[in-house]
Protein backbone atom coordinates (compact mmCIF):
# COMPACT_ATOMS: atom_id res chain seq x y z
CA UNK A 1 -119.56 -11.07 -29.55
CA UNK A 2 -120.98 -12.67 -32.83
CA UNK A 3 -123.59 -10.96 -34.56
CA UNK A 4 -126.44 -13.22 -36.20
CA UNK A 5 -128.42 -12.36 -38.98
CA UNK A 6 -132.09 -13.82 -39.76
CA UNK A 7 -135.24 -13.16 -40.61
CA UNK A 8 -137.75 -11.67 -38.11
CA UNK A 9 -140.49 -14.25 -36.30
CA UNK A 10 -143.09 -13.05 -34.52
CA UNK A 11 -141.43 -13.17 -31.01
CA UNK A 12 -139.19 -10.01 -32.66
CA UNK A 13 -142.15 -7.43 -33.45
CA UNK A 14 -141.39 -5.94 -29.81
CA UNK A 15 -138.05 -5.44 -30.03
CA UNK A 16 -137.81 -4.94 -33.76
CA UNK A 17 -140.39 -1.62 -32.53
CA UNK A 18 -137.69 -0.75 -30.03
CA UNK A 19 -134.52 -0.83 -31.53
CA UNK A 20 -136.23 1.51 -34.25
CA UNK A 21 -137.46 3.73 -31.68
CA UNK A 22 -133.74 4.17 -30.11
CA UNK A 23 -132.33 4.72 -33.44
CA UNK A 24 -134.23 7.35 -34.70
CA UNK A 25 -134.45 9.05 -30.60
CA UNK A 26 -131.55 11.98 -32.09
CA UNK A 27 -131.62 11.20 -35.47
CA UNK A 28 -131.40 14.97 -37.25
CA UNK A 29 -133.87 13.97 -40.17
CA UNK A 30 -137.01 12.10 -39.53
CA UNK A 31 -140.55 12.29 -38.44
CA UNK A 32 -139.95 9.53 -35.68
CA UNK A 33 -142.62 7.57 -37.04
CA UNK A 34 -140.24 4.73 -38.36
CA UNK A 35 -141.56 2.04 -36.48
CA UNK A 36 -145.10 2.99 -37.33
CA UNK A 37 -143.60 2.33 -41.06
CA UNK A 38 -142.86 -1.34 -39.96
CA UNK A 39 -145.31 -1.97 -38.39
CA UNK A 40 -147.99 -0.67 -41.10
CA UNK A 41 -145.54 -2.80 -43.76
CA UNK A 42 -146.06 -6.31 -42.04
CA UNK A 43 -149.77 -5.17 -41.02
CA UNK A 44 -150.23 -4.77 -44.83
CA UNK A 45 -148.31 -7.73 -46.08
CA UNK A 46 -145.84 -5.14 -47.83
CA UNK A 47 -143.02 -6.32 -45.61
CA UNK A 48 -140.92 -8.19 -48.28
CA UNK A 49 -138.18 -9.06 -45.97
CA UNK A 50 -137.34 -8.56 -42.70
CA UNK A 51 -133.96 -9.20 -41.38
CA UNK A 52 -132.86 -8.46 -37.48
CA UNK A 53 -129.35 -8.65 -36.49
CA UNK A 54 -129.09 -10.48 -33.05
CA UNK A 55 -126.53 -10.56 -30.50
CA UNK A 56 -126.89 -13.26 -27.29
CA UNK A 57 -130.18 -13.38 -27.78
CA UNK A 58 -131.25 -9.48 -27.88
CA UNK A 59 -131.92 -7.52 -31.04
CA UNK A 60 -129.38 -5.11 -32.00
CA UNK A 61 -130.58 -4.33 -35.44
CA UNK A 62 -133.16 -4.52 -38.31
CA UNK A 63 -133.86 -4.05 -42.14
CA UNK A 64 -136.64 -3.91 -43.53
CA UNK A 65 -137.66 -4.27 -47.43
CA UNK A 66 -140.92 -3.82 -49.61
CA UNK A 67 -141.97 -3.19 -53.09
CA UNK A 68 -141.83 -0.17 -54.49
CA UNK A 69 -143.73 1.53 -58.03
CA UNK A 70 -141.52 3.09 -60.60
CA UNK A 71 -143.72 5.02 -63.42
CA UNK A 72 -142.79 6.65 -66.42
CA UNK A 73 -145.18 8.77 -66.49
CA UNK A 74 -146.75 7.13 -69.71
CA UNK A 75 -148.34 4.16 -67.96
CA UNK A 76 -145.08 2.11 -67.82
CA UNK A 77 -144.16 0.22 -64.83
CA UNK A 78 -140.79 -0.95 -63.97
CA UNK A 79 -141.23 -4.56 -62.46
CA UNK A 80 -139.20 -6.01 -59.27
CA UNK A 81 -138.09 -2.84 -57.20
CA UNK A 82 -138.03 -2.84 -53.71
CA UNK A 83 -137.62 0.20 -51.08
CA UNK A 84 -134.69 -0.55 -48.36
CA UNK A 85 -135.96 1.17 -45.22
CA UNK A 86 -135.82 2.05 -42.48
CA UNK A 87 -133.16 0.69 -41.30
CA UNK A 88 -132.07 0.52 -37.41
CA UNK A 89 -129.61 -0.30 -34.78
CA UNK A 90 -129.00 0.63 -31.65
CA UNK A 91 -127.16 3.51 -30.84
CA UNK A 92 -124.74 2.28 -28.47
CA UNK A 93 -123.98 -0.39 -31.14
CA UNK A 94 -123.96 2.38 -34.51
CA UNK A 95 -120.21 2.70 -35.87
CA UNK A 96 -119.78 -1.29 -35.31
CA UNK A 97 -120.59 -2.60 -38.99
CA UNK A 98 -123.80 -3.78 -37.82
CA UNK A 99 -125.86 -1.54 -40.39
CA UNK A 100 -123.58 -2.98 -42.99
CA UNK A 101 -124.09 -6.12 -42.48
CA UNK A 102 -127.24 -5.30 -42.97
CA UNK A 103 -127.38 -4.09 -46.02
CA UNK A 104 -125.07 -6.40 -47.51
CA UNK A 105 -127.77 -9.55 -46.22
CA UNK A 106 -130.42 -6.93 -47.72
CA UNK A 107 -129.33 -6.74 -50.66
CA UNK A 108 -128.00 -10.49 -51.25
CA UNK A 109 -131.26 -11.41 -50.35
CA UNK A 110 -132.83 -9.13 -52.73
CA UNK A 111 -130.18 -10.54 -55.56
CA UNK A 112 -130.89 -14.30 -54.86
CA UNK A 113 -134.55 -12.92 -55.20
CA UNK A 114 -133.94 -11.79 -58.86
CA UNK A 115 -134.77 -8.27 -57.60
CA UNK A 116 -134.69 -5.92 -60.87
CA UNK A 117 -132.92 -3.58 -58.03
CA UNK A 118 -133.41 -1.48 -54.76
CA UNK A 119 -133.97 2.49 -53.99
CA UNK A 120 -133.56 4.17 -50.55
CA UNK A 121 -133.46 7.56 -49.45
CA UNK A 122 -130.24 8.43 -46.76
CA UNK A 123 -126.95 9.66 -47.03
CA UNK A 124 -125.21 9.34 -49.97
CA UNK A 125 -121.66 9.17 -48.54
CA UNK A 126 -122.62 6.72 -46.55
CA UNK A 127 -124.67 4.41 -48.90
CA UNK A 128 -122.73 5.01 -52.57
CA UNK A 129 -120.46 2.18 -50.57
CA UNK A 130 -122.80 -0.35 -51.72
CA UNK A 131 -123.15 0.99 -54.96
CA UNK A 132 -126.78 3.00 -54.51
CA UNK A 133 -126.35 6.25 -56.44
CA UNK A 134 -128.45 8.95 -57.55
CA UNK A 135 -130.39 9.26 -60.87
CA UNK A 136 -131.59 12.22 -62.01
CA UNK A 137 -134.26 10.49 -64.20
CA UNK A 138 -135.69 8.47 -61.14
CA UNK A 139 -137.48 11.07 -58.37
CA UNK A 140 -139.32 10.54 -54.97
CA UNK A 141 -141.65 13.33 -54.57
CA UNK A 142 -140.76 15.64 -52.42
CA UNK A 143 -137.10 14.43 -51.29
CA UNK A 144 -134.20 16.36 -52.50
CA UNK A 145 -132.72 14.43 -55.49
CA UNK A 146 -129.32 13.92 -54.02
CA UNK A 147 -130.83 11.74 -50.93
CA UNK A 148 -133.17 9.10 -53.35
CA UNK A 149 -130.64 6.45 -55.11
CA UNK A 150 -131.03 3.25 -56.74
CA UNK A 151 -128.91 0.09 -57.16
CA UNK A 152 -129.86 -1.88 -60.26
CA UNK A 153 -129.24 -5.56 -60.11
CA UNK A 154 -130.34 -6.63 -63.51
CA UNK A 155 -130.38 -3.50 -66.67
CA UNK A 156 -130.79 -0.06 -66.14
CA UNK A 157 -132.28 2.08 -63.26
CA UNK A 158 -135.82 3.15 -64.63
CA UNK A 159 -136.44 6.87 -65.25
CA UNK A 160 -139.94 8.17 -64.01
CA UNK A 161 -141.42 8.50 -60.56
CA UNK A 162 -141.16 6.27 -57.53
CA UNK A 163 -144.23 5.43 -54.92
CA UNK A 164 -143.14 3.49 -51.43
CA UNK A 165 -146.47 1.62 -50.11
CA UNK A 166 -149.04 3.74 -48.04
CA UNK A 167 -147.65 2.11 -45.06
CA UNK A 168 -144.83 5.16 -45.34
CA UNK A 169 -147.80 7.29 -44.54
CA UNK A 170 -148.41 5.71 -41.14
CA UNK A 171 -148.02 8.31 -38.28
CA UNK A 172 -149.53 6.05 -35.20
């Protein structure tokens, strides 16, 4: 089977929605309200990329991307960082190097982009792989430290404070 990556059209929302669902169903750490998140992103225009992984014609996967805030705390904004997340595939199709995929298209894209870098909250043995570690000068509020990392593409990861969109609030 070949697995093809692209970006999402409209004809995806649907199963984009369900292939979230499914791979959050037994997931030990979440609210379930990850599709909620994606939807609220590309309902707000804060859905920077979008990238499904397909498989004879049926969605097997999805990435989504979207600009995040770093402060300093002194007024300072760091310019050109984006928030990886969530990120889903099917469960009967985790373990396959789908998700990596994934990323890696994530976070080309985000290079050819001249992204400043990328953050994401998730397991750091699984995502120090692709370089994302943790910085104890950058924070998400209210996430232990150890879970929120950052890969810079171009200088330094900020210090200070970062904010995902409001769409991370979405519950519904």
């Amino acid at each position: 089977m070949t697995i093809q990556l692209r970006h999402e059209t409209p004809d995806d929302v649907a199963a984009i929605e369900a292939v979230t669902v499914a791979a959050f169903a037994e997931a030990p750490h979440t609210s379930h309200t990850e599709q909620f998140i994606v939807r609220a992103l590309r309902a707000a225009n804060e859905l920077t990329l979008s990238i499904v992984a397909e498989e004879q014609g049926q969605v097997v996967g999805h990435v989504a991307l979207s600009p995040v805030t770093i402060t300093d705390g002194h007024g300072h904004k760091a310019a050109g960082w984006y928030g990886l997340g969530p990120i889903s595939v099917l469960p009967q199709r985790q373990g396959q190097g789908i998700g990596s995929r994934l990323m890696e298209q994530a976070l080309a894209e985000l290079r050819a982009m001249h992204a400043a870098g990328c953050v994401l909250l998730g397991d750091p043995a699984y995502y120090a792989r692709f370089g994302f570690q943790t910085h104890t000068g950058l924070q998400l509020p209210g996430v232990p430290p150890g879970y929120f990392m950052a890969l810079a593409f171009d200088g330094p990861v900020p210090e200070g404070i970062a904010y995902y969109s409001d769409a991370f609030n979405a519950a519904a």
